[in-house]
Protein backbone atom coordinates (compact mmCIF):
# COMPACT_ATOMS: atom_id res chain seq x y z
CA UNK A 1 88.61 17.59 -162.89
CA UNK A 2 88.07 15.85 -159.70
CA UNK A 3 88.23 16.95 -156.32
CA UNK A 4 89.28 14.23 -154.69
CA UNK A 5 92.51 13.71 -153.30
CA UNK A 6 95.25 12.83 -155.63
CA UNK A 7 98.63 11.84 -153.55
CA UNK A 8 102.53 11.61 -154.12
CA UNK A 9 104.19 10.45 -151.33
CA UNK A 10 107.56 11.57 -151.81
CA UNK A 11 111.04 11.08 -148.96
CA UNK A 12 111.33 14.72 -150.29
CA UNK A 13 115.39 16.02 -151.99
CA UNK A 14 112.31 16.60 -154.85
CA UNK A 15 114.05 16.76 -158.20
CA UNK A 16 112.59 17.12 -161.26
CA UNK A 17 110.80 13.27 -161.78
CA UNK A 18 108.73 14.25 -158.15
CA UNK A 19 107.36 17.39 -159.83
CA UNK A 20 106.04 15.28 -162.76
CA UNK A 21 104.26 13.30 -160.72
CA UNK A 22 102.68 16.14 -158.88
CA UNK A 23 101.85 17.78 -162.33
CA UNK A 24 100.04 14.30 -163.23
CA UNK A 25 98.37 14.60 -160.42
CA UNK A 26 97.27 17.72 -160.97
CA UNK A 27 95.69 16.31 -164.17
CA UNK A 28 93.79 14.33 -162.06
CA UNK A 29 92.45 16.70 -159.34
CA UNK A 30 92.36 19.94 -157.83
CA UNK A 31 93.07 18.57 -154.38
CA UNK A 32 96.83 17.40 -154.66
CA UNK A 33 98.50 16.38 -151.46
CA UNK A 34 102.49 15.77 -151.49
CA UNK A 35 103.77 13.94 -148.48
CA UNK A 36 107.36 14.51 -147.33
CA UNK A 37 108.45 11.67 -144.49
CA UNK A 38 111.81 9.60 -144.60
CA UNK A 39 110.55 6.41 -143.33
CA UNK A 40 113.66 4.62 -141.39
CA UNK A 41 112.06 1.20 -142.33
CA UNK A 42 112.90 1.50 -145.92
CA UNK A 43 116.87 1.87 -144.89
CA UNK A 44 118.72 -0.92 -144.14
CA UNK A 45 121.48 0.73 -141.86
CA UNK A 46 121.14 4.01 -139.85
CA UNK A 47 124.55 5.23 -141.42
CA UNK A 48 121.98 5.30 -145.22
CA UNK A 49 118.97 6.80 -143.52
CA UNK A 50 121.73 9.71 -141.88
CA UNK A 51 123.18 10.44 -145.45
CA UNK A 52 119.85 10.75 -147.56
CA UNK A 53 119.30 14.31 -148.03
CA UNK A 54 117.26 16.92 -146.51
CA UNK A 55 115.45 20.38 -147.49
CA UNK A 56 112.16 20.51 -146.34
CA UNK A 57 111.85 24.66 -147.14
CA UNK A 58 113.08 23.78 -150.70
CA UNK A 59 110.93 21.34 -151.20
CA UNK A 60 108.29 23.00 -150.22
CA UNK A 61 108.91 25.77 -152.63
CA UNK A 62 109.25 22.83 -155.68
CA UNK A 63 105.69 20.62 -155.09
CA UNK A 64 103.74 24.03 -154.82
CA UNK A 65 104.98 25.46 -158.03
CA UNK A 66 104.81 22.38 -159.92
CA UNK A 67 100.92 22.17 -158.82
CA UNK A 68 100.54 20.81 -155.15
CA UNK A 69 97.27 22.34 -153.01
CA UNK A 70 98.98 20.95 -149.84
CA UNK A 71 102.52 19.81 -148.04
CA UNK A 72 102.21 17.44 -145.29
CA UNK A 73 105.96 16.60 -143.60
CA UNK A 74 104.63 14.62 -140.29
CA UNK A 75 106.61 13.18 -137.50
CA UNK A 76 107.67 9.79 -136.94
CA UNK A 77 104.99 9.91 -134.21
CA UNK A 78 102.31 10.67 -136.52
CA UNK A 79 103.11 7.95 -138.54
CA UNK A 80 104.12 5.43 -135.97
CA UNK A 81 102.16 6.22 -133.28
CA UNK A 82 102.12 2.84 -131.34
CA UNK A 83 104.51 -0.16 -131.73
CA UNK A 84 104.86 -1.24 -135.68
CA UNK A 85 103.27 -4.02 -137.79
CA UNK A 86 104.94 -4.23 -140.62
CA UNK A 87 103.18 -5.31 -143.75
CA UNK A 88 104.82 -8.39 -145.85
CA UNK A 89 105.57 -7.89 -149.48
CA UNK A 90 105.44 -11.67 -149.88
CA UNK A 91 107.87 -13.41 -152.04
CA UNK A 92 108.48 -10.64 -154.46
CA UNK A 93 109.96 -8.44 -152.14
CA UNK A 94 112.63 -10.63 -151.48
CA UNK A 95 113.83 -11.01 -155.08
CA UNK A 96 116.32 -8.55 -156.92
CA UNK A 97 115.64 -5.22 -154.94
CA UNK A 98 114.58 -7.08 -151.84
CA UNK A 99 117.32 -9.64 -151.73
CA UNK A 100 120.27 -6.66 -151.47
CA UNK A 101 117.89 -4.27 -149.09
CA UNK A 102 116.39 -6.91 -146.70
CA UNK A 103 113.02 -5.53 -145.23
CA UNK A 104 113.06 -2.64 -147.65
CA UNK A 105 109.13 -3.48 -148.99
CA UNK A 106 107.58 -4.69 -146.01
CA UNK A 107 108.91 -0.72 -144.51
CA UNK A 108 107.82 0.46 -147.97
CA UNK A 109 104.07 -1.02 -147.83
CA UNK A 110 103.93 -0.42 -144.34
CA UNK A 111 104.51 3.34 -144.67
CA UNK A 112 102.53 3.21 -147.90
CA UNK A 113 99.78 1.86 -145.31
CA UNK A 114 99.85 3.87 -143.06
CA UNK A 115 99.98 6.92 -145.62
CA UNK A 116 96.22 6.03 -147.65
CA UNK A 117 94.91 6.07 -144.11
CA UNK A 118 95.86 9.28 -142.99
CA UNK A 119 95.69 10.86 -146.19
CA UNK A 120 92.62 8.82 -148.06
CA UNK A 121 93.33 9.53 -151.34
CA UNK A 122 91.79 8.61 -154.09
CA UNK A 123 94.74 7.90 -156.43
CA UNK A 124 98.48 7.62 -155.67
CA UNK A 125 100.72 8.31 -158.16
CA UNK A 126 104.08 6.63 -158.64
CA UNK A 127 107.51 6.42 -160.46
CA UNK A 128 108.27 3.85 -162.89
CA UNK A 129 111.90 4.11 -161.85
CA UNK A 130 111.48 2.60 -158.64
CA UNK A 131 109.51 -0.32 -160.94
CA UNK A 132 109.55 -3.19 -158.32
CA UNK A 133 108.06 -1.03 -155.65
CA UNK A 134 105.24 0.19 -158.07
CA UNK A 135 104.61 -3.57 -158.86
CA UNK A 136 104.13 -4.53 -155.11
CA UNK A 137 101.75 -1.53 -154.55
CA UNK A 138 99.79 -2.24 -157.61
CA UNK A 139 99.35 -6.22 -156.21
CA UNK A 140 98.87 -5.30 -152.68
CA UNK A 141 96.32 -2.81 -153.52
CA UNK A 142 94.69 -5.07 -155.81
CA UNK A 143 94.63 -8.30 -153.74
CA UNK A 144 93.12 -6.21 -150.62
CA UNK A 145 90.69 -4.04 -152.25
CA UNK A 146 92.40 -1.09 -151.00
CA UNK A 147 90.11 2.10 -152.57
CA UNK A 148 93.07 4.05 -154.28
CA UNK A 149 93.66 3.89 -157.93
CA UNK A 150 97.34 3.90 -158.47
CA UNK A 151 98.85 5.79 -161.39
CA UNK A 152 102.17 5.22 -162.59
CA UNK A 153 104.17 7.95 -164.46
CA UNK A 154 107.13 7.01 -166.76
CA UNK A 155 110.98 7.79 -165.25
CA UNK A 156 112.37 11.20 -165.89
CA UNK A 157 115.87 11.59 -167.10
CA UNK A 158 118.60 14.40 -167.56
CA UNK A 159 119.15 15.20 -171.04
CA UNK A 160 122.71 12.37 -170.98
CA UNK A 161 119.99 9.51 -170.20
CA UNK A 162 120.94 9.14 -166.52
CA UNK A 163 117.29 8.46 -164.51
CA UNK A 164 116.74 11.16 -162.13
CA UNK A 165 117.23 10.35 -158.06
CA UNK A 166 117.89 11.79 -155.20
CA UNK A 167 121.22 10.04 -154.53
CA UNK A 168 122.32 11.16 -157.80
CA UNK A 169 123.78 14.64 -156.33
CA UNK A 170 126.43 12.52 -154.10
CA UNK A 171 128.51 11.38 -157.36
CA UNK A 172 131.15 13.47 -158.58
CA UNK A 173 131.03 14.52 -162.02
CA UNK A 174 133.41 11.45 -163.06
CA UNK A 175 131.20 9.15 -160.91
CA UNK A 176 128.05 10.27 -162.72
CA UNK A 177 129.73 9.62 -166.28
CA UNK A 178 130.10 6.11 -165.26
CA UNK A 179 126.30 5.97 -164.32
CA UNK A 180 125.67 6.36 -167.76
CA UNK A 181 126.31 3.23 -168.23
CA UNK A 182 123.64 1.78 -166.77
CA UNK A 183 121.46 3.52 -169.46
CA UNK A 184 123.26 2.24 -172.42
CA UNK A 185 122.90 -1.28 -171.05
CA UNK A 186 119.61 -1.23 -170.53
CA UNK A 187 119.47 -0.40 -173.79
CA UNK A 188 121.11 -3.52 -175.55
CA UNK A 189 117.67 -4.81 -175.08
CA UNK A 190 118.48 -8.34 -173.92
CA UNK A 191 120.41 -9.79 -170.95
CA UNK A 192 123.47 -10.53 -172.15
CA UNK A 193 124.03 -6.91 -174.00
CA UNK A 194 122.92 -5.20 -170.67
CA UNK A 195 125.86 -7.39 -168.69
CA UNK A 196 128.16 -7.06 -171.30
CA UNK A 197 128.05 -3.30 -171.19
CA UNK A 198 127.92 -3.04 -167.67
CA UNK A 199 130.71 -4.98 -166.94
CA UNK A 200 133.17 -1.97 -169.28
CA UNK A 201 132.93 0.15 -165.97
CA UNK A 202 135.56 -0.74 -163.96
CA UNK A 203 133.81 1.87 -161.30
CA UNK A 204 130.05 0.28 -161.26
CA UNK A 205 129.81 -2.62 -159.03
CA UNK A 206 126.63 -4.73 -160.06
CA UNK A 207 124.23 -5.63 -157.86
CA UNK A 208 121.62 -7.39 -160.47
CA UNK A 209 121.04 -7.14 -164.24
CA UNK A 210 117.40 -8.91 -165.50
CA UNK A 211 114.75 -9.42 -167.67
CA UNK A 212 111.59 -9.48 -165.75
CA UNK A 213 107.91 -10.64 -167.36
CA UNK A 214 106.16 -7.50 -166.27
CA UNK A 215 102.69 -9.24 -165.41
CA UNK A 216 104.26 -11.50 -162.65
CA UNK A 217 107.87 -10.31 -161.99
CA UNK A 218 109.83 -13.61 -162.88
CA UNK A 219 112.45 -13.87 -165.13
CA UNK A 220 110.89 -13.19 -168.53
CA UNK A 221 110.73 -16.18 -171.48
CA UNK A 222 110.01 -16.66 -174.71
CA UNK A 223 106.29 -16.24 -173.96
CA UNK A 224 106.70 -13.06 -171.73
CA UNK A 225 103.99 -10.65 -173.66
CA UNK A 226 105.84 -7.34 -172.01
CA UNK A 227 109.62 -7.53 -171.09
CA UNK A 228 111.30 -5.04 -168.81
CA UNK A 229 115.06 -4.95 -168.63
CA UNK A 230 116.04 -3.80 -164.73
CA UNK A 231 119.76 -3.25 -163.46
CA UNK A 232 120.74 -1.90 -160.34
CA UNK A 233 124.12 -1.59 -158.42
CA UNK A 234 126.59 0.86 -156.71
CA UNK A 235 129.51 3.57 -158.50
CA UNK A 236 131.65 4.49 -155.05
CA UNK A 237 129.07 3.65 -152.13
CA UNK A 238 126.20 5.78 -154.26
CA UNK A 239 123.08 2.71 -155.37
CA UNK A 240 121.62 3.18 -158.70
CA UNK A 241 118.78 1.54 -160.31
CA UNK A 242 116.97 2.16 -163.36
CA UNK A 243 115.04 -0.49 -166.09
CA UNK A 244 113.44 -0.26 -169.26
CA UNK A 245 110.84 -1.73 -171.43
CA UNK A 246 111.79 -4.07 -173.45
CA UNK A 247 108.96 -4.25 -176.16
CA UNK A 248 106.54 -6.85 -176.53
CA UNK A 249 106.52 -9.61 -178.67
């Protein structure tokens, strides 16, 4: 086992996908740092950033037992110590995700940035559920020779199918039944069965509903090698997103 820094940048309100990425990174090295730092360029309005939630002492307690050598929470300050460049995410972040949260990757790679200075790991590990952000790192790390290996771990879900996240403690019992449906679309396996069963919720508002080509992000074809079904969209002011692999052909 290495001892080189393995890294999970987290916004913290850890549940229980976070602590499987820290326990893959564990795999990985001895040396596991777990950032906690809401980054106000990933929200679009100040009314979001106010309402994500907040437990620093309880996450604490979470990343160490599920394998983390070290918390680091810093300050804006720390961060953002001078006046912000922002880092493009070029034409894919402005499609799907990026088209209804405008800015939200250039605040994401530009905290990301910032983060593999500070910390200089030597791999980063990521969620699959947030699948268009862990494309974007993957290129821009790639296309600037940026020395961190990044490691992507599959999306965790409750036992009813619902992918885990943060914002999934603001819906009501009711509200998270009609989440579920997002999983059972995504499991038609093809466009038209995920919109069909999306649109029998009268509470989920849709925000997108695709089949991506996983290799460049466009709307799969017939020739798309790996497929990835992604949906995303609101129940009652709460966003959800979630995709799925589609299989190969």
């Amino acid at each position: 086992m290495s001892d080189a820094i393995a890294f999970v940048p987290t916004m913290g309100a850890l549940h229980a996908g976070h602590l499987e990425l820290i326990k893959r990174a564990r795999e990985l090295s001895t040396e596991v740092v777990v950032s906690i730092f809401v980054n106000p360029l990933q929200f679009e309005s100040s009314e979001d950033l106010a309402k994500y939630p907040r437990d620093i002492s309880g996450d604490t307690e979470k990343a160490l037992s599920a394998g983390a050598s070290r918390i680091w929470a810093p300050t804006y300050q720390e961060i953002y110590p001078a006046e912000i460049e922002k880092i493009s995410a070029g034409a894919i972040g402005e499609i799907f995700e990026g088209r209804h949260r405008t800015g939200h990757f250039d605040g994401m790679l530009t905290v990301v940035h910032r983060l593999f200075e500070l910390v200089q790991p030597r791999y980063a590990i990521f969620g699959e559920k947030d699948f268009q952000q862990l494309f974007i790192v993957k290129k821009w790390v790639r296309e600037n020779d940026i020395p961190v290996e990044i490691i992507s771990a599959p999306t965790v879900r409750d036992k009813d199918g619902l992918a885990l996240s943060s914002r999934n403690v603001r819906l009501s019992e009711s509200e998270r039944q009609s989440a579920l449906v997002i999983n059972r679309a995504l499991a038609t396996g093809n466009k038209e069965g995920m919109l069909s069963t999306l649109a029998t919720e009268p509470l989920f508002q849709l925000d997108y509903a695709e089949v991506i080509d996983e290799e460049s992000f466009e709307v799969a074809t017939p020739d798309s090698e790996f497929k990835r079904g992604i949906v995303a969209g609101w129940i009652n002011g709460v966003r959800l997103l979630d995709n799925m692999a589609m299989g190969s052909n």
